[in-house]
PDB file of N, CA and C in Angstrom:
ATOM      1  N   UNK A   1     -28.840 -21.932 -29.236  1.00  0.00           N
ATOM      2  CA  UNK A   1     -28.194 -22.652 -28.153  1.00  0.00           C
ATOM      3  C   UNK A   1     -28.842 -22.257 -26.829  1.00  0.00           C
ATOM      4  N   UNK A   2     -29.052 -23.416 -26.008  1.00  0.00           N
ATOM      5  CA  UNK A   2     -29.801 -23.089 -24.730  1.00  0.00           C
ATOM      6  C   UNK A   2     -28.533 -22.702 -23.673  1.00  0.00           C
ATOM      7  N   UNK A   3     -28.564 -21.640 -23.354  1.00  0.00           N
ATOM      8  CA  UNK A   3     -27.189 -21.446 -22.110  1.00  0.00           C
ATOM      9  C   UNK A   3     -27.850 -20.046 -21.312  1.00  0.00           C
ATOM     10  N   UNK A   4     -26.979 -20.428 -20.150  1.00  0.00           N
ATOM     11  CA  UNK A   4     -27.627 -19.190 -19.262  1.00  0.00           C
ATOM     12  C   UNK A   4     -26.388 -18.156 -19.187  1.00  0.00           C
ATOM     13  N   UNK A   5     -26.227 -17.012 -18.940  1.00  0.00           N
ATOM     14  CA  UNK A   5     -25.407 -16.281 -19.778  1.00  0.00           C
ATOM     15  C   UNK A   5     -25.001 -15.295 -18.162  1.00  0.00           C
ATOM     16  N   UNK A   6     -23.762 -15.277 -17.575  1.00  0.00           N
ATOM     17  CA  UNK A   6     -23.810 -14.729 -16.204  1.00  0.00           C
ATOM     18  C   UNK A   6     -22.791 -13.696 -16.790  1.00  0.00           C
ATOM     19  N   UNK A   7     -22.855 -12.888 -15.581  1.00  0.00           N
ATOM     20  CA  UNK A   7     -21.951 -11.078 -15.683  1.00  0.00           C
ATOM     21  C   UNK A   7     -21.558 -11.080 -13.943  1.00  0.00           C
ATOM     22  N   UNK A   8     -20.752  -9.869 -13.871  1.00  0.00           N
ATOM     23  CA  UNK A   8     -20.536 -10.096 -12.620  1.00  0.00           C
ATOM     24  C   UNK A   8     -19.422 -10.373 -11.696  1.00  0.00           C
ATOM     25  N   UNK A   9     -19.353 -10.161 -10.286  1.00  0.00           N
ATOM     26  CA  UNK A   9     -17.925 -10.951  -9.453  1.00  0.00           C
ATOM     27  C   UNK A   9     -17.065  -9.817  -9.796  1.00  0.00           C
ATOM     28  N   UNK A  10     -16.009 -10.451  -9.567  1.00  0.00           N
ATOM     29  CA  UNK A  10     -14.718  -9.323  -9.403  1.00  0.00           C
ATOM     30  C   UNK A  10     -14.122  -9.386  -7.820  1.00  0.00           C
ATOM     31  N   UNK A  11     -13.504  -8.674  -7.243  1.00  0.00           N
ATOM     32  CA  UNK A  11     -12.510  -8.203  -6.341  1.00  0.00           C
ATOM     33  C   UNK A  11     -13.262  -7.330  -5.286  1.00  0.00           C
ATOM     34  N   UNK A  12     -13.546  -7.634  -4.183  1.00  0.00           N
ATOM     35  CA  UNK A  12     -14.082  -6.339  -3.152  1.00  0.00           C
ATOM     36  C   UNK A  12     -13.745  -6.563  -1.767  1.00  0.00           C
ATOM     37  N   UNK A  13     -13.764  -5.762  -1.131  1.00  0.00           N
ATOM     38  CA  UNK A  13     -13.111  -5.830   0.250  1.00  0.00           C
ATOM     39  C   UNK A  13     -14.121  -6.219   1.069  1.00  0.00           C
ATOM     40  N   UNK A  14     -13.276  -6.789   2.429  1.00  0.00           N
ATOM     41  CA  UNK A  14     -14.824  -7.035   3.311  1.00  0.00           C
ATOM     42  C   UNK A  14     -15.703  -5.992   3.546  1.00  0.00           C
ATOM     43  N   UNK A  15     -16.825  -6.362   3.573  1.00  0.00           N
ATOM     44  CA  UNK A  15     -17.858  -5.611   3.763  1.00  0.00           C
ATOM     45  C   UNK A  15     -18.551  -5.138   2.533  1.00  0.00           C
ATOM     46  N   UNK A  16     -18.081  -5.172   1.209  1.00  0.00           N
ATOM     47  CA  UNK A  16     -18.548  -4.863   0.246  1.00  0.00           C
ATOM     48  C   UNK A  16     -19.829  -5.558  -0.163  1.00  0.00           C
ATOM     49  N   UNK A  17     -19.895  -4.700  -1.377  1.00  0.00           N
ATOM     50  CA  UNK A  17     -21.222  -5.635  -2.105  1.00  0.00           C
ATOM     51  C   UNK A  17     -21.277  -5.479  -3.248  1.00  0.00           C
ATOM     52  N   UNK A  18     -21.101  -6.974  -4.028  1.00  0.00           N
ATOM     53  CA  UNK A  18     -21.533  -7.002  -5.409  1.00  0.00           C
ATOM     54  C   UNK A  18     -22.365  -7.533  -6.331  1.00  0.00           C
ATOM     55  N   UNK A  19     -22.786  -7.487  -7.446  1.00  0.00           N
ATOM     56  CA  UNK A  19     -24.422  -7.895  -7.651  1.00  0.00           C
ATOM     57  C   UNK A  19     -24.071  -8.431  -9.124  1.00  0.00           C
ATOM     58  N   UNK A  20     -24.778 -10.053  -9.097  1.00  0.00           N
ATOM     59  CA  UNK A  20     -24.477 -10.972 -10.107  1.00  0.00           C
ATOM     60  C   UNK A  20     -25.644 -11.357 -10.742  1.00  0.00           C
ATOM     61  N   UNK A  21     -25.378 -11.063 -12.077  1.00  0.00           N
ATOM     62  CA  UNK A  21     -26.598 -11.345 -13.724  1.00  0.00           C
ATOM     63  C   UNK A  21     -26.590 -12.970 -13.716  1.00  0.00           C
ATOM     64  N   UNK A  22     -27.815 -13.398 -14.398  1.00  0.00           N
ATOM     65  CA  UNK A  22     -27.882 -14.433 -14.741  1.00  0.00           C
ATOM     66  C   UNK A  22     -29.007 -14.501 -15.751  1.00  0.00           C
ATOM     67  N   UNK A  23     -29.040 -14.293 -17.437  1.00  0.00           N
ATOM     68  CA  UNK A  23     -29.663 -14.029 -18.204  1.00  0.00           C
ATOM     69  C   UNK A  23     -29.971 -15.236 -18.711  1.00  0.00           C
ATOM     70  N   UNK A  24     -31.142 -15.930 -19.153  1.00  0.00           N
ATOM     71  CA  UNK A  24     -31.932 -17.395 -20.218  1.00  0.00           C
ATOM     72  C   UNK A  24     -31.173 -16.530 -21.621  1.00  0.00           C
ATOM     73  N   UNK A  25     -30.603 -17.069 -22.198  1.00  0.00           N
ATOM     74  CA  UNK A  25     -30.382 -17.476 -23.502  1.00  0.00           C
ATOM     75  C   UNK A  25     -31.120 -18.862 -24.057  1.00  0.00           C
ATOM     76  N   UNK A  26     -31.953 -18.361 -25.250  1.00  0.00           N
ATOM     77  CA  UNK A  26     -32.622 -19.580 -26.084  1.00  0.00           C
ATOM     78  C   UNK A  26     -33.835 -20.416 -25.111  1.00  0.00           C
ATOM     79  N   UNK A  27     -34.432 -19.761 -23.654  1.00  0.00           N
ATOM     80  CA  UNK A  27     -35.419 -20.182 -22.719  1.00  0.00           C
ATOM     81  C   UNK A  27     -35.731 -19.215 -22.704  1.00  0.00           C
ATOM     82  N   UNK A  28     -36.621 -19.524 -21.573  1.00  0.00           N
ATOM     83  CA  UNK A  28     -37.391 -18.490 -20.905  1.00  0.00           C
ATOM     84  C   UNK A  28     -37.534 -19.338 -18.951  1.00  0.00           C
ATOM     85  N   UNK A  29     -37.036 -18.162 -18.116  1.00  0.00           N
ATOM     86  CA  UNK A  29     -37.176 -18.630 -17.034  1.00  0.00           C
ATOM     87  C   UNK A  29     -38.261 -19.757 -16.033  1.00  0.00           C
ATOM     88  N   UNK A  30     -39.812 -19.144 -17.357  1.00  0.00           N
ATOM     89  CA  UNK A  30     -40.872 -19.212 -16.504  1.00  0.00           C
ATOM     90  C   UNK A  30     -41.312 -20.618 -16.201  1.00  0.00           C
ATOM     91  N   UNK A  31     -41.792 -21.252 -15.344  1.00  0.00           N
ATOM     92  CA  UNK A  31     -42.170 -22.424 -15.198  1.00  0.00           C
ATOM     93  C   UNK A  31     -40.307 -23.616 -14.619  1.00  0.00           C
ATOM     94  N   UNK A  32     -39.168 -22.696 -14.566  1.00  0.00           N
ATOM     95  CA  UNK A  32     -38.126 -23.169 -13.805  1.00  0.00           C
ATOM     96  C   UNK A  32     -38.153 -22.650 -12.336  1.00  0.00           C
ATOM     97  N   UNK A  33     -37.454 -23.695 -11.861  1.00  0.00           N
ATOM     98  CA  UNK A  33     -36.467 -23.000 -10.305  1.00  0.00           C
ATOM     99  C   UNK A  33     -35.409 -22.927 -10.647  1.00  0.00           C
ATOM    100  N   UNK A  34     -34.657 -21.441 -10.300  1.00  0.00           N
ATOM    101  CA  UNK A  34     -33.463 -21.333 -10.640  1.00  0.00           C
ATOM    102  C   UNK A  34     -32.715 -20.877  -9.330  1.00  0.00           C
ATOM    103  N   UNK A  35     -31.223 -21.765  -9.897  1.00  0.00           N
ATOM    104  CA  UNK A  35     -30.727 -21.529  -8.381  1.00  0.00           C
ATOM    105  C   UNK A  35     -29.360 -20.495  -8.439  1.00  0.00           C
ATOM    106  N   UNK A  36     -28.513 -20.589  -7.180  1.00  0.00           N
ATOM    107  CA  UNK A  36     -27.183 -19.344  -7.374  1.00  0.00           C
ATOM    108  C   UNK A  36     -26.206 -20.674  -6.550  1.00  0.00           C
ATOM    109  N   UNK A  37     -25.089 -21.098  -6.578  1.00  0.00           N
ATOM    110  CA  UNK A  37     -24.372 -21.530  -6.198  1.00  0.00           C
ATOM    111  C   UNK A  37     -22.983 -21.288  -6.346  1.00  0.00           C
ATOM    112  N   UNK A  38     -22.073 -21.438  -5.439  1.00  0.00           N
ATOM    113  CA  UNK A  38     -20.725 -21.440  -5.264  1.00  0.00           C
ATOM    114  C   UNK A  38     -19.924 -22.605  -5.047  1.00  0.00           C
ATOM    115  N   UNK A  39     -19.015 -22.569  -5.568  1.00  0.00           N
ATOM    116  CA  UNK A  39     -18.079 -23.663  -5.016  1.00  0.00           C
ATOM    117  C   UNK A  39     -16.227 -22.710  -4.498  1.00  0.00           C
ATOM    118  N   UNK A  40     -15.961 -23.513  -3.793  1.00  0.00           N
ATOM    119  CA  UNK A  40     -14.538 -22.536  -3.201  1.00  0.00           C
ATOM    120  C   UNK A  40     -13.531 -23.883  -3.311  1.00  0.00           C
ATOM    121  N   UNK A  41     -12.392 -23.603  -3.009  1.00  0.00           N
ATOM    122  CA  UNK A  41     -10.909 -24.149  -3.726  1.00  0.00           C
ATOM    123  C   UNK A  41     -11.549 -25.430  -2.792  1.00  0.00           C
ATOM    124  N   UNK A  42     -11.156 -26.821  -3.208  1.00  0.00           N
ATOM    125  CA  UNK A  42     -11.080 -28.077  -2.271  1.00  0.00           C
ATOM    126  C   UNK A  42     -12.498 -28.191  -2.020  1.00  0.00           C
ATOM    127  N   UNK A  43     -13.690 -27.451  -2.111  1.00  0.00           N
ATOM    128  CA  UNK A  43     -14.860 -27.944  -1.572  1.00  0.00           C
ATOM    129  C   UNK A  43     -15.886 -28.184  -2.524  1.00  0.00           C
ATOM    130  N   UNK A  44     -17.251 -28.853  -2.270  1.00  0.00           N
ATOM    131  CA  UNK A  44     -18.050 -29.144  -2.538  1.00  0.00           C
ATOM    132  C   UNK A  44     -19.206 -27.848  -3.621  1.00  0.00           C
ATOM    133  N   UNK A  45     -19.781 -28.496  -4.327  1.00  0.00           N
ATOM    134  CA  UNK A  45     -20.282 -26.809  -4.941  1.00  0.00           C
ATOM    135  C   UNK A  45     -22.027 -26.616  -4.384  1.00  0.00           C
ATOM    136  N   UNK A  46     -22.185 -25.355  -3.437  1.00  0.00           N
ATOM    137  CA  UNK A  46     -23.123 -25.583  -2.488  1.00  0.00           C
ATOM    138  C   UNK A  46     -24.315 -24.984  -3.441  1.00  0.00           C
ATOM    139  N   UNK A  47     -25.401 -25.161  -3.043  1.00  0.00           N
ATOM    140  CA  UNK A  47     -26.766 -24.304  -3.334  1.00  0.00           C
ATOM    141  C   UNK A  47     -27.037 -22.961  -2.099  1.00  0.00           C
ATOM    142  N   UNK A  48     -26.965 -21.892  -2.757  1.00  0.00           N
ATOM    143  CA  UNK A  48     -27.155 -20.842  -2.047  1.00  0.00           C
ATOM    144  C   UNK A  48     -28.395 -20.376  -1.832  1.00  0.00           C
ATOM    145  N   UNK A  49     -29.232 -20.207  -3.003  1.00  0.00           N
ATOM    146  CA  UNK A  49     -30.449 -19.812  -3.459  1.00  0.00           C
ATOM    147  C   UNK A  49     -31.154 -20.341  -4.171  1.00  0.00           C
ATOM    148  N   UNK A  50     -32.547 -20.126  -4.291  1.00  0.00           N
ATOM    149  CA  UNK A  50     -33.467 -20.917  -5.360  1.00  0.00           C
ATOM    150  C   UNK A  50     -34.719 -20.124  -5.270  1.00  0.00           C
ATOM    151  N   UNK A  51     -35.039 -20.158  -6.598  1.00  0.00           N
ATOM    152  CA  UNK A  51     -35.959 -19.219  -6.874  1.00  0.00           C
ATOM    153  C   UNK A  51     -37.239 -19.850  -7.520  1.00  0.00           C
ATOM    154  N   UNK A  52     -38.459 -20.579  -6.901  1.00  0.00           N
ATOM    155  CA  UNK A  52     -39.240 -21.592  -7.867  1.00  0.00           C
ATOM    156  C   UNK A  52     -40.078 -19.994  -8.163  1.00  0.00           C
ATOM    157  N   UNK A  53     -39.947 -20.339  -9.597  1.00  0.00           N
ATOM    158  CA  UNK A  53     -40.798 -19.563 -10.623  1.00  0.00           C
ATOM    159  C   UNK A  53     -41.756 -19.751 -10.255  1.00  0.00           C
ATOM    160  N   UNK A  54     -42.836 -20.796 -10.443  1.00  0.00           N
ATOM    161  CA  UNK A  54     -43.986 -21.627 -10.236  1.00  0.00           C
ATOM    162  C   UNK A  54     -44.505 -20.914  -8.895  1.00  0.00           C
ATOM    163  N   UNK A  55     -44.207 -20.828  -7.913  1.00  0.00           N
ATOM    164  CA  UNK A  55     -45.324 -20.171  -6.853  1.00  0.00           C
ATOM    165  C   UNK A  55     -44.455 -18.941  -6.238  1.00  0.00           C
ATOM    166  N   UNK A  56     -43.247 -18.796  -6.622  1.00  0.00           N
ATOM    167  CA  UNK A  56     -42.746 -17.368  -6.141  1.00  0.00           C
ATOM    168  C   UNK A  56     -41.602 -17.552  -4.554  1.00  0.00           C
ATOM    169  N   UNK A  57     -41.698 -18.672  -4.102  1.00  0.00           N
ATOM    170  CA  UNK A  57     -40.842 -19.069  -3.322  1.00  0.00           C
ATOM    171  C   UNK A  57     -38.787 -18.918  -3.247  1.00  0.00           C
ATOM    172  N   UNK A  58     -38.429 -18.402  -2.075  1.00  0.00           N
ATOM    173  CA  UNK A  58     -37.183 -17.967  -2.472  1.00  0.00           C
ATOM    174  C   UNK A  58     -36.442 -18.640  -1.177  1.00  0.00           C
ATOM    175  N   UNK A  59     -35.792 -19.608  -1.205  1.00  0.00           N
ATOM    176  CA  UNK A  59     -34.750 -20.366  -0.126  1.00  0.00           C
ATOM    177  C   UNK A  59     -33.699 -19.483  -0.439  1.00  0.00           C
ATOM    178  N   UNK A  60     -33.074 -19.791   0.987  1.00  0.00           N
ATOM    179  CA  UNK A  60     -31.933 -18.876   1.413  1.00  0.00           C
ATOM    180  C   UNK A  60     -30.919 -20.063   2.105  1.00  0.00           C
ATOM    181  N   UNK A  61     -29.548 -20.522   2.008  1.00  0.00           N
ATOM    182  CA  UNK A  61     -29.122 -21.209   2.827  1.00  0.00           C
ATOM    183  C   UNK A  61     -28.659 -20.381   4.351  1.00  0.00           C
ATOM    184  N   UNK A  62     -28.567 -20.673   5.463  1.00  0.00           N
ATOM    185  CA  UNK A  62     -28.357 -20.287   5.990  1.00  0.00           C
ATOM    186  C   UNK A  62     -26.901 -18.840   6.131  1.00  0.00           C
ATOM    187  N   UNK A  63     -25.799 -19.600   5.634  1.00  0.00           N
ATOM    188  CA  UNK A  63     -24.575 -18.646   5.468  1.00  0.00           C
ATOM    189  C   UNK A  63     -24.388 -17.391   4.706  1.00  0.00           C
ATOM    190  N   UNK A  64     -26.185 -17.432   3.757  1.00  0.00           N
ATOM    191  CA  UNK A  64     -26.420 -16.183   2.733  1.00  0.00           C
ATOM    192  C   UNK A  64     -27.362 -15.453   3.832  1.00  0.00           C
ATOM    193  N   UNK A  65     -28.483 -16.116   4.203  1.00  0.00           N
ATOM    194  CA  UNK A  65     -29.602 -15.170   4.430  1.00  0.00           C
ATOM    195  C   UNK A  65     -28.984 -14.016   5.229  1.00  0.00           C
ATOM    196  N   UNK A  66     -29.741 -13.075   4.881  1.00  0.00           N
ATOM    197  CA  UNK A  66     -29.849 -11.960   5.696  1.00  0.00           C
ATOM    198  C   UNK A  66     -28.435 -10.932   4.842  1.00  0.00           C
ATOM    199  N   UNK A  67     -27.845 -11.561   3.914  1.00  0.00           N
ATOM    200  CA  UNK A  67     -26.928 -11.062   3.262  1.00  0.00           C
ATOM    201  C   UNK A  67     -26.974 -10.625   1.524  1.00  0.00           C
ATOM    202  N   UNK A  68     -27.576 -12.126   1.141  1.00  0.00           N
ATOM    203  CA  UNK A  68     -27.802 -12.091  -0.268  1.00  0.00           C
ATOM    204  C   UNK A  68     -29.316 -12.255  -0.542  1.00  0.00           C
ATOM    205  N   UNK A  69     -29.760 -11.596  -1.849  1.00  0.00           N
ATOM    206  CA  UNK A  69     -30.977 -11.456  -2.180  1.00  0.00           C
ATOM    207  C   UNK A  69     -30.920 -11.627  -3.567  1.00  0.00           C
ATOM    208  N   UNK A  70     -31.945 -12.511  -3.468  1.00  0.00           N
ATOM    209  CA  UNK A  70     -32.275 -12.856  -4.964  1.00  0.00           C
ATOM    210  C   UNK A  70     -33.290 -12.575  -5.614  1.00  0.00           C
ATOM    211  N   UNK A  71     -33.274 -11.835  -6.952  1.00  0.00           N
ATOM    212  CA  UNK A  71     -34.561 -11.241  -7.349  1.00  0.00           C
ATOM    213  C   UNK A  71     -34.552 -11.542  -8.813  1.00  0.00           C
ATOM    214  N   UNK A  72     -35.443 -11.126  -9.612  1.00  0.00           N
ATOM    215  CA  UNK A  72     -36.247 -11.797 -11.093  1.00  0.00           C
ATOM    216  C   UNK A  72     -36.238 -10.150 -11.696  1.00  0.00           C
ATOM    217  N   UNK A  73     -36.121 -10.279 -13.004  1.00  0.00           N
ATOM    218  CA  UNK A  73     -36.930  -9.591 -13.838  1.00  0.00           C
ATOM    219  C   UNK A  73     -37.356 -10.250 -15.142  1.00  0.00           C
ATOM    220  N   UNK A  74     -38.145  -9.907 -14.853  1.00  0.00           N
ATOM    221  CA  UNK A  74     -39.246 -10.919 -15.993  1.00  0.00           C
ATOM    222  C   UNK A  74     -39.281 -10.604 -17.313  1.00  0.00           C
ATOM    223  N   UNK A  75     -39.266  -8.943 -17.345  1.00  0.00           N
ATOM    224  CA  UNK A  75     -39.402  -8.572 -18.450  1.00  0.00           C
ATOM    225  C   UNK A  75     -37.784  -9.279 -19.591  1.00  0.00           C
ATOM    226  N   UNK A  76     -36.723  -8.892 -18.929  1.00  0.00           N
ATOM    227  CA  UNK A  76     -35.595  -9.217 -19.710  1.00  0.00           C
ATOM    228  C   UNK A  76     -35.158 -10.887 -19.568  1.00  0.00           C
ATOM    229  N   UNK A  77     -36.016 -11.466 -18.404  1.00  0.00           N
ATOM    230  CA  UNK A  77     -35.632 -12.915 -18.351  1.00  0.00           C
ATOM    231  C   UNK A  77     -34.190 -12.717 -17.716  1.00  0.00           C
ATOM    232  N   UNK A  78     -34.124 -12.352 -16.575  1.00  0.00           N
ATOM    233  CA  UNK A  78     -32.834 -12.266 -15.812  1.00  0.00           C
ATOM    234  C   UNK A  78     -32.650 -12.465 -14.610  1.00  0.00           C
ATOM    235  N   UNK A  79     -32.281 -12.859 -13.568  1.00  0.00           N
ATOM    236  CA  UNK A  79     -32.485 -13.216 -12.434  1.00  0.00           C
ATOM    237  C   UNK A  79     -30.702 -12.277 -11.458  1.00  0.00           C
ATOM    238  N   UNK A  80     -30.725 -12.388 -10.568  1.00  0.00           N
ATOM    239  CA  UNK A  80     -29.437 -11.471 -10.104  1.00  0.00           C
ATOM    240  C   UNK A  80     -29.677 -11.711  -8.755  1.00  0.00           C
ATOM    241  N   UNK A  81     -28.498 -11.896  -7.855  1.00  0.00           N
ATOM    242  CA  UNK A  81     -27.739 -11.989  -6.753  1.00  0.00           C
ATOM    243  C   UNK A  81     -27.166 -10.859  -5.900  1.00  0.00           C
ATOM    244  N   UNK A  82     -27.914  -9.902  -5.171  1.00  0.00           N
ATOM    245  CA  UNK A  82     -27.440  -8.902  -4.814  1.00  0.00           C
ATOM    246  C   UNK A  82     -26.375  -9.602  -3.500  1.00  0.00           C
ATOM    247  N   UNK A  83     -25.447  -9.046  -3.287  1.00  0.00           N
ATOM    248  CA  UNK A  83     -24.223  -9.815  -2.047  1.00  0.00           C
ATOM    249  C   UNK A  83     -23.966  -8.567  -1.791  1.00  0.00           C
ATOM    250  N   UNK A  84     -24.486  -8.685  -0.198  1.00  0.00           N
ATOM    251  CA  UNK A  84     -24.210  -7.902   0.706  1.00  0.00           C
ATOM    252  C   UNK A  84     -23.419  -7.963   1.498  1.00  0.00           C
ATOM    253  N   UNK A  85     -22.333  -7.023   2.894  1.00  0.00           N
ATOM    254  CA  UNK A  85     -21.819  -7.356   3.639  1.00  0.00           C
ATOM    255  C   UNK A  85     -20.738  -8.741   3.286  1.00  0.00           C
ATOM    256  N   UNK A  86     -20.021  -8.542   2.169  1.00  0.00           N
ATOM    257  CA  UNK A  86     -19.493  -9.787   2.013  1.00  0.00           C
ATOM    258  C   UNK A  86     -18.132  -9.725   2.582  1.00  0.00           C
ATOM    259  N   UNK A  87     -17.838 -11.308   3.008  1.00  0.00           N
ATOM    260  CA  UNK A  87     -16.987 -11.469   4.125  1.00  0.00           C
ATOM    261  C   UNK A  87     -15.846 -12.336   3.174  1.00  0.00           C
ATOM    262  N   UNK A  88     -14.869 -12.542   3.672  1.00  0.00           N
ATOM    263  CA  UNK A  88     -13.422 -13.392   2.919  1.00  0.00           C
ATOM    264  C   UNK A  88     -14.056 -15.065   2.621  1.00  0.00           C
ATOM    265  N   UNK A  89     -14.602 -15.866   3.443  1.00  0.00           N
ATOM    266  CA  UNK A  89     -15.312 -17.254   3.385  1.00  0.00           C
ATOM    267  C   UNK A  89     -16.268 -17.249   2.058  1.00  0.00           C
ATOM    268  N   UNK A  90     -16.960 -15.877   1.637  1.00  0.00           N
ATOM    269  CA  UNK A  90     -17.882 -15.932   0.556  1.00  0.00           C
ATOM    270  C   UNK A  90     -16.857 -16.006  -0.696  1.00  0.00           C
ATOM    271  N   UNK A  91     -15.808 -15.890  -0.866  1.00  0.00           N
ATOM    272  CA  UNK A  91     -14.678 -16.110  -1.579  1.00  0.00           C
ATOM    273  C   UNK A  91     -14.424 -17.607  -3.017  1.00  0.00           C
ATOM    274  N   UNK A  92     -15.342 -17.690  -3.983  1.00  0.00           N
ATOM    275  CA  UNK A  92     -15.714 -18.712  -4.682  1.00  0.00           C
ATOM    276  C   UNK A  92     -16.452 -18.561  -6.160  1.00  0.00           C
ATOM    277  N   UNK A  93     -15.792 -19.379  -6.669  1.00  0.00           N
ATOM    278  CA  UNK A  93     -16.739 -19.213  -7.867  1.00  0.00           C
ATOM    279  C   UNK A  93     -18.261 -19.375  -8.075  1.00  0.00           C
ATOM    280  N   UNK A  94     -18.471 -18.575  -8.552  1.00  0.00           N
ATOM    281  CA  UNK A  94     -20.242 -18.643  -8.156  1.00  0.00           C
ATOM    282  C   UNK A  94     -20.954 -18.874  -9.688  1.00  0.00           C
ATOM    283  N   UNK A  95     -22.561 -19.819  -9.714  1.00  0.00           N
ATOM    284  CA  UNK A  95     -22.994 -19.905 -10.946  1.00  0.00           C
ATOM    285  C   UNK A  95     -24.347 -20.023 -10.808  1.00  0.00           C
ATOM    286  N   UNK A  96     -24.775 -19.626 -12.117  1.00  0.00           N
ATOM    287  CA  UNK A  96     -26.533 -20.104 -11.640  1.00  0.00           C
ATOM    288  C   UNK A  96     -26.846 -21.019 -12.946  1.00  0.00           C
ATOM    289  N   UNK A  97     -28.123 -22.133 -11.990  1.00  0.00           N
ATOM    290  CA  UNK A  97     -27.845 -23.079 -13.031  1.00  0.00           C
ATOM    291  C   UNK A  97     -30.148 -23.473 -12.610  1.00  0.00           C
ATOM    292  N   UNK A  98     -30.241 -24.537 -13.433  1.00  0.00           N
ATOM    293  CA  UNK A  98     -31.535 -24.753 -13.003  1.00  0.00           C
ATOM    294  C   UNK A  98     -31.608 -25.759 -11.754  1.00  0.00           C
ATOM    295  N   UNK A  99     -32.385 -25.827 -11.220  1.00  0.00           N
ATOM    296  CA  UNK A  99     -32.812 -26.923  -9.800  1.00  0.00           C
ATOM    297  C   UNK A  99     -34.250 -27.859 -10.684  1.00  0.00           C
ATOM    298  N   UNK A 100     -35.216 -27.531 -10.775  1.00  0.00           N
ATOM    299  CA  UNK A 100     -35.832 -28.177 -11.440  1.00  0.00           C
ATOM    300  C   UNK A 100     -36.523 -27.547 -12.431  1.00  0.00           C
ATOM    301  N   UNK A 101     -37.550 -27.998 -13.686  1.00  0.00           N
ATOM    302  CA  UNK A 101     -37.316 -29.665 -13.732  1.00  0.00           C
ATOM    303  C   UNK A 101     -35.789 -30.607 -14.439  1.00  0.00           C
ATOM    304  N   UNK A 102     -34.890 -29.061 -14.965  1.00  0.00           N
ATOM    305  CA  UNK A 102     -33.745 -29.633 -15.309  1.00  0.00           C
ATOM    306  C   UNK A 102     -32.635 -28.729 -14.815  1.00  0.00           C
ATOM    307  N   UNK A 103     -31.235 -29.493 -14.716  1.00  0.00           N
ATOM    308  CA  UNK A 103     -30.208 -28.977 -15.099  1.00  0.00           C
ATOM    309  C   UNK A 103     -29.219 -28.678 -15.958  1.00  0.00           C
ATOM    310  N   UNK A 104     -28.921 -27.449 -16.676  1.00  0.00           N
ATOM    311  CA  UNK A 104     -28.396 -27.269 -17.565  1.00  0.00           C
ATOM    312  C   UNK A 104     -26.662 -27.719 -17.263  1.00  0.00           C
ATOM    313  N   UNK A 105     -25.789 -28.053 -18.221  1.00  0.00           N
ATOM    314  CA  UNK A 105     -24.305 -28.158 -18.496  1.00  0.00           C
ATOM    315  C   UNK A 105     -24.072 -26.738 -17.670  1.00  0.00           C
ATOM    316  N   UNK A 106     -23.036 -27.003 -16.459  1.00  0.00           N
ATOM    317  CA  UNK A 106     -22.496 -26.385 -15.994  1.00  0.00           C
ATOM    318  C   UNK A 106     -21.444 -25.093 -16.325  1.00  0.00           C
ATOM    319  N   UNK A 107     -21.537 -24.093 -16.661  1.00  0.00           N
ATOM    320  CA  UNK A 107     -20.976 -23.052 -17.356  1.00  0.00           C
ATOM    321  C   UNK A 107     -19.379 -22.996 -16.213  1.00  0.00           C
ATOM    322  N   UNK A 108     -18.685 -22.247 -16.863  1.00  0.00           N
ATOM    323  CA  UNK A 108     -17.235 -21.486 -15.996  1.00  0.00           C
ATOM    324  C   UNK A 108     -17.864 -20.630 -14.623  1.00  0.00           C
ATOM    325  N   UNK A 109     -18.971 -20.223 -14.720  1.00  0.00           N
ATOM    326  CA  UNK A 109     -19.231 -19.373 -13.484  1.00  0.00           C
ATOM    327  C   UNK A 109     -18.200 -17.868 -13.520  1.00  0.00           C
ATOM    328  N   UNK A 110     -18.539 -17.517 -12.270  1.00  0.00           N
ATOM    329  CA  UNK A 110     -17.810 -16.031 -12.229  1.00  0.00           C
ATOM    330  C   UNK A 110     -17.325 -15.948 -10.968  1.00  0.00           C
ATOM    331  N   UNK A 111     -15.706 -15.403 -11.013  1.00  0.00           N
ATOM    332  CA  UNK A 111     -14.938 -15.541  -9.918  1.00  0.00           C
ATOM    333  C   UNK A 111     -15.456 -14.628  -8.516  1.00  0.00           C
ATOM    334  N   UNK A 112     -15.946 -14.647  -7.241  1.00  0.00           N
ATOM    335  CA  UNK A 112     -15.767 -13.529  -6.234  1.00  0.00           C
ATOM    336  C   UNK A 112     -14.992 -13.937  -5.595  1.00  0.00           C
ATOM    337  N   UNK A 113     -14.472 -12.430  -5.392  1.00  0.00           N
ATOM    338  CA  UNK A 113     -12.935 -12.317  -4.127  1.00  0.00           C
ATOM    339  C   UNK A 113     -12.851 -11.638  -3.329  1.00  0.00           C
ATOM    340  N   UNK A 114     -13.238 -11.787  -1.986  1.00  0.00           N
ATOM    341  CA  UNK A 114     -13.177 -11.027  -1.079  1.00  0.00           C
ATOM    342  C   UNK A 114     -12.144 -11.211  -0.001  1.00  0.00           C
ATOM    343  N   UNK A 115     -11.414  -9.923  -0.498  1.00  0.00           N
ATOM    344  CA  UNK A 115      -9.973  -9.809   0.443  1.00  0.00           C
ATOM    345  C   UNK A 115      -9.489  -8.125   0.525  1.00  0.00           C
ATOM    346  N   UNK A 116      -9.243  -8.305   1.557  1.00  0.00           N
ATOM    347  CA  UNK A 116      -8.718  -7.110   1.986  1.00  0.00           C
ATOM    348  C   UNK A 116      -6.944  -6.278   1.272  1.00  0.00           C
TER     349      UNK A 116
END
């Protein structure tokens, strides 16, 4: 079965930081862009990050940069979301899914909660 396999999220206070898995089951990353997204209660589900395999390029939306970092390991085929400085608004279910050349069936994602 092709699925991407996430860990991660939980409960942290402002200012915390927590750091989210995103493992290829039945793929292999290489030759994808893979992205990190959230969606929060009533809203839209945004693109945070993207990672094109293909030349090494890493977008940041504005409301992450300088906060969240996204990095690869190649060897295990895993990709991860370090969240820094996180504030109550970052508060959403978060998922990683492909950007191109496909998108996979949308998984449950993993809850973050940031509240005091």
């Amino acid at each position: 079965q092709l699925q991407l396999v996430q860990s991660g999220g939980g409960l942290v206070q402002p200012g915390g930081s927590l750091r989210l898995s995103c493992a290829a089951s039945g793929f292999t990353f290489d030759h994808y862009a893979i992205g990190w997204f959230r969606q929060a209660p009533g809203k839209e589900r945004k693109r945070l990050s993207c990672f094109n395999t293909n030349d090494g390029n890493i977008y940041y939306a504005d409301s992450v940069k300088g906060r969240f970092t996204f990095s690869r390991d190649s060897a295990n085929d895993t990709v991860y979301l370090q969240m820094n400085s996180l504030k109550p608004e970052d508060t959403a279910v978060y998922y990683c899914n492909g950007v191109f050349p496909i998108q996979f069936p949308w998984g449950q994602g993993t809850q973050v909660t940031v509240s005091s």
